[in-house]
Protein backbone atom coordinates (compact mmCIF):
# COMPACT_ATOMS: atom_id res chain seq x y z
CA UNK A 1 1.98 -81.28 -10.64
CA UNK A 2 -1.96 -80.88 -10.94
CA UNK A 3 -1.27 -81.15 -14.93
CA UNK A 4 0.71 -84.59 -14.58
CA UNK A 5 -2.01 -85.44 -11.80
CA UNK A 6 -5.05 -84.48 -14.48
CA UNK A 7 -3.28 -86.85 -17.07
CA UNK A 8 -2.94 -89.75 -14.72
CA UNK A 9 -6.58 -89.52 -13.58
CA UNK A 10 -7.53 -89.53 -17.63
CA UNK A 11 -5.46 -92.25 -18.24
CA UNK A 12 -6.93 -94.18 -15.22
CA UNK A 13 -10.50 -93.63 -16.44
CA UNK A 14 -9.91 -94.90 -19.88
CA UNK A 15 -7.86 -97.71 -19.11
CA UNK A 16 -10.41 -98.57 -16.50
CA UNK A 17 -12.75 -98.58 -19.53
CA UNK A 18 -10.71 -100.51 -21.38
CA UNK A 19 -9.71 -103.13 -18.58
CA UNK A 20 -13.70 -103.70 -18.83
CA UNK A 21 -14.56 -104.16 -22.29
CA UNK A 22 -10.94 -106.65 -22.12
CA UNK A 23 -12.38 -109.02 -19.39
CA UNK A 24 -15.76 -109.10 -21.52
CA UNK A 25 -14.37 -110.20 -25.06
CA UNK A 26 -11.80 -111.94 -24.12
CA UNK A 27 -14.09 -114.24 -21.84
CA UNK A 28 -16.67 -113.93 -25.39
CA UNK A 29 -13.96 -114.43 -27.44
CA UNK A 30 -13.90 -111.11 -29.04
CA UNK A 31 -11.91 -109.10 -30.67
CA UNK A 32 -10.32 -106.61 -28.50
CA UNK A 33 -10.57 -103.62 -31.30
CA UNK A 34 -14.09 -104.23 -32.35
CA UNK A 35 -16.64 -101.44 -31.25
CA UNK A 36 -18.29 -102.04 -27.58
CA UNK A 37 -21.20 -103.93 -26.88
CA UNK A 38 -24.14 -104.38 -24.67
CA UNK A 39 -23.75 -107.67 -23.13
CA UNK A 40 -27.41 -108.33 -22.80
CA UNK A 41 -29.01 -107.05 -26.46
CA UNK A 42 -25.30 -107.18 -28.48
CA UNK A 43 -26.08 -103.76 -30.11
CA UNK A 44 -23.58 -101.68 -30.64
CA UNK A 45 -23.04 -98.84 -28.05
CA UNK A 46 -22.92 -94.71 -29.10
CA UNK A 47 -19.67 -93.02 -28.87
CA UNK A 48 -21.76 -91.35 -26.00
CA UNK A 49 -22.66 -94.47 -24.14
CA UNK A 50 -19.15 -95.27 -23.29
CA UNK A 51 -17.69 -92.04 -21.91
CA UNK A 52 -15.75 -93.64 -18.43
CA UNK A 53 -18.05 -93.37 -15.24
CA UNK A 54 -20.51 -90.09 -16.88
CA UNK A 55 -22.11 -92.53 -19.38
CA UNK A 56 -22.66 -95.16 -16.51
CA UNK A 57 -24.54 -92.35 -14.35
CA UNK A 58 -26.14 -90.55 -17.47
CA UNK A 59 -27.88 -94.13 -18.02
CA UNK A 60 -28.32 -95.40 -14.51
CA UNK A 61 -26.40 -98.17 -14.92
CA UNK A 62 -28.52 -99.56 -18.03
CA UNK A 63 -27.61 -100.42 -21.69
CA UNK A 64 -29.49 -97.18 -24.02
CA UNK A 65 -31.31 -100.06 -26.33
CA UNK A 66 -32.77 -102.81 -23.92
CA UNK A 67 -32.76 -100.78 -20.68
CA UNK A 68 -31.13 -104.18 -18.64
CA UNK A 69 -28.91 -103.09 -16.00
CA UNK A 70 -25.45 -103.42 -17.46
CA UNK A 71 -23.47 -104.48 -13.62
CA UNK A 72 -21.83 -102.41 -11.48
CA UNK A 73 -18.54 -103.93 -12.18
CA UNK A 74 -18.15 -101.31 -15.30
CA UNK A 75 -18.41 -97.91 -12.78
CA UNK A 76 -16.39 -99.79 -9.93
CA UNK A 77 -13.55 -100.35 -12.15
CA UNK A 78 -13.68 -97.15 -14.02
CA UNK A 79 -13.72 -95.33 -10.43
CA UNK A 80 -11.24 -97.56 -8.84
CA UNK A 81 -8.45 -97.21 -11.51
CA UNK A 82 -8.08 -93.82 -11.67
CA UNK A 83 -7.85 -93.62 -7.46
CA UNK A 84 -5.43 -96.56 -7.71
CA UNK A 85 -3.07 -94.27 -10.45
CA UNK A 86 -3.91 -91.14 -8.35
CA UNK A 87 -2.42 -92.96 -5.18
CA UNK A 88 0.91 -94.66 -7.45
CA UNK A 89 1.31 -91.14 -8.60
CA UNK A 90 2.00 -89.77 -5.36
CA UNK A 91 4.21 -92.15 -4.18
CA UNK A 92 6.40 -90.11 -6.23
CA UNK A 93 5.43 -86.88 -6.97
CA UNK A 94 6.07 -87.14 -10.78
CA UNK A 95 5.74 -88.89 -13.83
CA UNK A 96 8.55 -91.39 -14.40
CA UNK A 97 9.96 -94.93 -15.29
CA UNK A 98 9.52 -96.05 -12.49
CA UNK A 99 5.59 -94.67 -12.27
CA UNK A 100 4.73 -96.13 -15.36
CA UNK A 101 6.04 -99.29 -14.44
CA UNK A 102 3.50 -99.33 -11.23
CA UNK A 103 1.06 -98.34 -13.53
CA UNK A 104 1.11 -101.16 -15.82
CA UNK A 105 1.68 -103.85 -12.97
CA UNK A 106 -1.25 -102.08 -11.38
CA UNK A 107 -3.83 -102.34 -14.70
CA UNK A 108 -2.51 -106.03 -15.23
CA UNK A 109 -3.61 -106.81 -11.72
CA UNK A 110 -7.32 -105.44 -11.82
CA UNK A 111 -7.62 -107.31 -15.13
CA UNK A 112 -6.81 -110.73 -13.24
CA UNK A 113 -8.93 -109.86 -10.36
CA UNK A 114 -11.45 -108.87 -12.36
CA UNK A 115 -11.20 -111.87 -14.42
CA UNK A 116 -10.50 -114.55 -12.12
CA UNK A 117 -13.81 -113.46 -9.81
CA UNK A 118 -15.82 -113.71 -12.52
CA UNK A 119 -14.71 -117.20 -14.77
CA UNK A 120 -12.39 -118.57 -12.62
CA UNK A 121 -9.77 -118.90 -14.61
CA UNK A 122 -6.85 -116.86 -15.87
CA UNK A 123 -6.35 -116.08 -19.54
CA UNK A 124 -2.76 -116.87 -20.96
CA UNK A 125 -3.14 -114.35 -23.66
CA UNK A 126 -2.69 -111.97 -20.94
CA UNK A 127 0.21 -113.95 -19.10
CA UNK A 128 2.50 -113.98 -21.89
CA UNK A 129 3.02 -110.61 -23.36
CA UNK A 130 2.42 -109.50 -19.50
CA UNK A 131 5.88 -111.44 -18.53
CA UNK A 132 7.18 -110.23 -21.38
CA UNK A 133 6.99 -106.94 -20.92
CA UNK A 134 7.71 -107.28 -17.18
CA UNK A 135 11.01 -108.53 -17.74
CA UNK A 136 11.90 -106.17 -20.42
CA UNK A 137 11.12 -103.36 -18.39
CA UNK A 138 12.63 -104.25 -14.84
CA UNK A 139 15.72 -105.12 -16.53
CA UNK A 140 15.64 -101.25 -18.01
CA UNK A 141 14.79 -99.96 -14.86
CA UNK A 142 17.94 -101.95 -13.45
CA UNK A 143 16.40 -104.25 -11.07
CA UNK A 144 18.37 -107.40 -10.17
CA UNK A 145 17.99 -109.84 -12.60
CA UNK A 146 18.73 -112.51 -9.80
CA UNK A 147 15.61 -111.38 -7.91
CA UNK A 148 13.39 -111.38 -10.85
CA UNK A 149 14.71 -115.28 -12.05
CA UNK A 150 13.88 -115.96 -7.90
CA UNK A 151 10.68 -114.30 -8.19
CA UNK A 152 9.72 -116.05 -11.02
CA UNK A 153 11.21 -119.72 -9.94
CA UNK A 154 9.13 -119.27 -6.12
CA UNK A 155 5.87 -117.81 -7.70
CA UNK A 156 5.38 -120.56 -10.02
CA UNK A 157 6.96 -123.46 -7.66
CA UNK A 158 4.70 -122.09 -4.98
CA UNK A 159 1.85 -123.27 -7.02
CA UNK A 160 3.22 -126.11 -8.95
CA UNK A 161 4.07 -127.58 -5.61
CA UNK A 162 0.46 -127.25 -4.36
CA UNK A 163 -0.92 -128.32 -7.82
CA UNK A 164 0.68 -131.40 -7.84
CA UNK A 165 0.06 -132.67 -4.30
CA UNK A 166 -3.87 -131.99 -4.84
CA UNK A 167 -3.84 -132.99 -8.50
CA UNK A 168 -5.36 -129.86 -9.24
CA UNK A 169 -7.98 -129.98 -6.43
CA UNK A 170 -6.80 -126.77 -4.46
CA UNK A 171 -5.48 -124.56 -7.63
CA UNK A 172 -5.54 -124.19 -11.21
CA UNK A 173 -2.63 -124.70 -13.72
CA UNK A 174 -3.72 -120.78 -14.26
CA UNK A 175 -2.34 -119.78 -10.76
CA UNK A 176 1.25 -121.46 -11.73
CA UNK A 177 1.38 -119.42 -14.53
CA UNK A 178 0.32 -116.26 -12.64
CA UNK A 179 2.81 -116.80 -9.82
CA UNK A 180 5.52 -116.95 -12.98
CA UNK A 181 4.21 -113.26 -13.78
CA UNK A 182 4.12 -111.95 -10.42
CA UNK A 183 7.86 -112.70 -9.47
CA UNK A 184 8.61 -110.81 -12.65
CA UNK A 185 6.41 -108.07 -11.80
CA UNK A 186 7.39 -107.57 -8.26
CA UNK A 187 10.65 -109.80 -7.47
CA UNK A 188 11.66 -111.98 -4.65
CA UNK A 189 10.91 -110.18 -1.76
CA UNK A 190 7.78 -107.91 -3.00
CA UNK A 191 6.57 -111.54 -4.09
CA UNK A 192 6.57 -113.37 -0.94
CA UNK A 193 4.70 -110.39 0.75
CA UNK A 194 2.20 -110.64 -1.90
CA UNK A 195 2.23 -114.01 -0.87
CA UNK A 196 1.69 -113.52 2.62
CA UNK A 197 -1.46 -110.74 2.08
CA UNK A 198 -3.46 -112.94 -0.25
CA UNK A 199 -3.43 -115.67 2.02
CA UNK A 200 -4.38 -113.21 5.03
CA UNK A 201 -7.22 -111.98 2.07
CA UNK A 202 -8.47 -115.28 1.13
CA UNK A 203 -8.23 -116.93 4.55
CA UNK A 204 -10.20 -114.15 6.30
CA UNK A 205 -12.48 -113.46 3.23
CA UNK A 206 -13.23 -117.17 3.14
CA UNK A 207 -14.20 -117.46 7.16
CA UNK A 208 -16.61 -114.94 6.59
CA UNK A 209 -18.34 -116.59 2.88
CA UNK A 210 -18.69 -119.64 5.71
CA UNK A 211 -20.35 -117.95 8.52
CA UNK A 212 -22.59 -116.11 6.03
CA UNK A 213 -23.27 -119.72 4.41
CA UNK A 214 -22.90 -118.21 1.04
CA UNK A 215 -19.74 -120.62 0.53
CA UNK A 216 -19.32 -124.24 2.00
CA UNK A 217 -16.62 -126.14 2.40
CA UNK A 218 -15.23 -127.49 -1.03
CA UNK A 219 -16.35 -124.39 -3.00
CA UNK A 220 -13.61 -122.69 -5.53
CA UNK A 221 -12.52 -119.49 -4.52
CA UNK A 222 -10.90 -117.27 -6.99
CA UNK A 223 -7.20 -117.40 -5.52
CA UNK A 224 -6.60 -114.87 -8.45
CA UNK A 225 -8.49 -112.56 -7.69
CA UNK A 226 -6.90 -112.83 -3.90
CA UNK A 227 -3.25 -112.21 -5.23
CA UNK A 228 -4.18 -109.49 -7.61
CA UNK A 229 -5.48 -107.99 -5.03
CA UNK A 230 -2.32 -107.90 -2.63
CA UNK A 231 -0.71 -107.57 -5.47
CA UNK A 232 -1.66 -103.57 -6.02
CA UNK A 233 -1.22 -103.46 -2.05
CA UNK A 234 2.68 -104.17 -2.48
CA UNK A 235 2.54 -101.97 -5.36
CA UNK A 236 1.47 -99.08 -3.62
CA UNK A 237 2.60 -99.42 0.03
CA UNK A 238 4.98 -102.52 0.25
CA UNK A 239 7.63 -100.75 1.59
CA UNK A 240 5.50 -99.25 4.48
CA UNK A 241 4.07 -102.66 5.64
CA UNK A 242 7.28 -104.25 6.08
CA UNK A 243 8.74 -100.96 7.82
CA UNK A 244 5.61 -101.91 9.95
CA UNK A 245 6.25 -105.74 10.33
CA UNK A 246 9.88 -105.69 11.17
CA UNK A 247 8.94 -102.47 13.65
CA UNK A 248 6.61 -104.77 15.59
C-alpha cells in the first residue's frame, strides 16, 4: 500500500505540473510539448527549474532569469493534486479501474477551474477528447449507459435552457458544453448533486465578493470554476453527502 500510495503522490505532482504549464499555452496558444516557459521574460526554464513544488520553494516563487514572481497558482496546484489523488486513493485502498477513472475526472476538473478563474472561458480542445474518453471508459467500467445519455442530456439542457432565456447574459455557450462533459463524467444522479454544490459554492462565494465590494452586481463570475469545484467534491465523497442529506 505505501508503494501504490508513493506512485499516486508522484503522479499527482507531475500532473499537477503539467495541468499548469496546460492552462498557460493553451490560453497563449502554445504548443503543449514545447519546453516550459517563464511567463514574464519567455526564456526557457532548466530541467531544474521545473521539478513539482521543490523548484517553486528553491526559487521563492520567482522565474531563475528575470527574478518576477511567477504566481502562486503553480505551487497551489502542484500541492493540491497530489492531496486530491492521495484522498481518491483511499477511497479504495488500491490501484484500480475504477481509481484511475477518479483520477482523470479529478485532473480534468482542476484544469477547468483553473482555467475558467483565470480567462473566463472554457477551452473545447479540452471538452472533446475529455467526453470522449469519459464515455469510453464508463461504458468499460459498466456504468449505465442510460444514466450517462441523462447525464449528458440534463447537464447541457441545464445550461442551454438558461443560455437562451438570458441570450447569453447569465452563462457562456462554454458552460453548455461543460455540463455535456460532466453528465458523462459523473452520470445522472452524481450530476445533479454537482449541480446542487456549485450553486451552494457560487451563491455563498458570491454574497461574500458583495459584502467585501470586490464584486458588484452584474460582474461575471466564473460558473466553471464553481462546478469544477463540486465536481472533485462528488468525486471524492458523493456518496457520503447524500447518506448525509437523506439522513437529515
Amino acid at each position: 500500500m505505501f508503494m501504490e500510495l508513493l506512485l499516486i503522490l508522484v503522479s499527482g505532482l507531475i500532473i499537477g505540473s503539467f495541468i499548469n504549464a496546460a492552462v498557460y499555452r493553451l490560453a497563449n496558444n502554445l504548443s503543449l510539448w514545447q519546453r516550459s516557459i517563464c511567463p514574464h521574460c519567455q526564456k526557457k526554464l532548466l530541467n531544474r527549474d521545473i521539478i513539482p513544488v521543490l523548484s517553486f520553494v528553491l526559487l521563492r516563487g520567482k522565474c531563475r532569469f528575470c527574478k518576477k514572481f511567477i504566481g502562486w497558482q503553480y505551487w497551489l496546484i502542484e500541492v493540491l493534486t497530489p492531496i486530491l489523488f492521495m484522498l481518491a486513493y483511499l477511497n479504495y485502498g488500491a490501484i484500480n479501474w475504477y481509481l484511475i477513472s477518479d483520477l482523470l475526472y479529478i485532473s480534468l476538473a482542476i484544469f477547468f477551474l483553473v482555467f475558467d478563474f483565470k480567462y473566463l472561458t472554457i477551452p473545447d480542445v479540452v471538452i472533446w477528447p475529455g467526453l470522449i474518453i469519459a464515455l469510453i471508459l464508463n461504458y468499460l467500467l459498466g456504468f449505465y449507459w442510460l444514466g450517462l445519455v441523462l447525464g449528458m442530456l440534463v447537464g447541457s439542457g441545464f445550461f442551454y435552457l438558461q443560455y437562451l432565456v438570458s441570450r447569453g447574459k447569465w452563462i457562456g455557450w462554454g458552460d453548455v458544453k461543460f455540463g455535456l462533459l460532466l453528465g458523462a463524467m459523473l452520470g445522472l444522479g452524481d450530476l445533479i448533486l454537482t449541480l446542487l454544490l456549485a450553486y451552494v459554492i457560487g451563491g455563498l462565494l458570491a454574497i461574500v465578493l458583495l459584502l467585501s465590494t470586490k464584486k458588484k452586481f452584474g460582474d461575471l463570475l466564473p460558473l466553471g470554476s464553481f462546478l469544477a469545484g463540486a465536481a472533485i467534491i462528488v468525486i471524492l465523497w458523493g456518496d457520503l453527502i447524500l447518506n448525509f442529506i437523506f439522513k437529515i
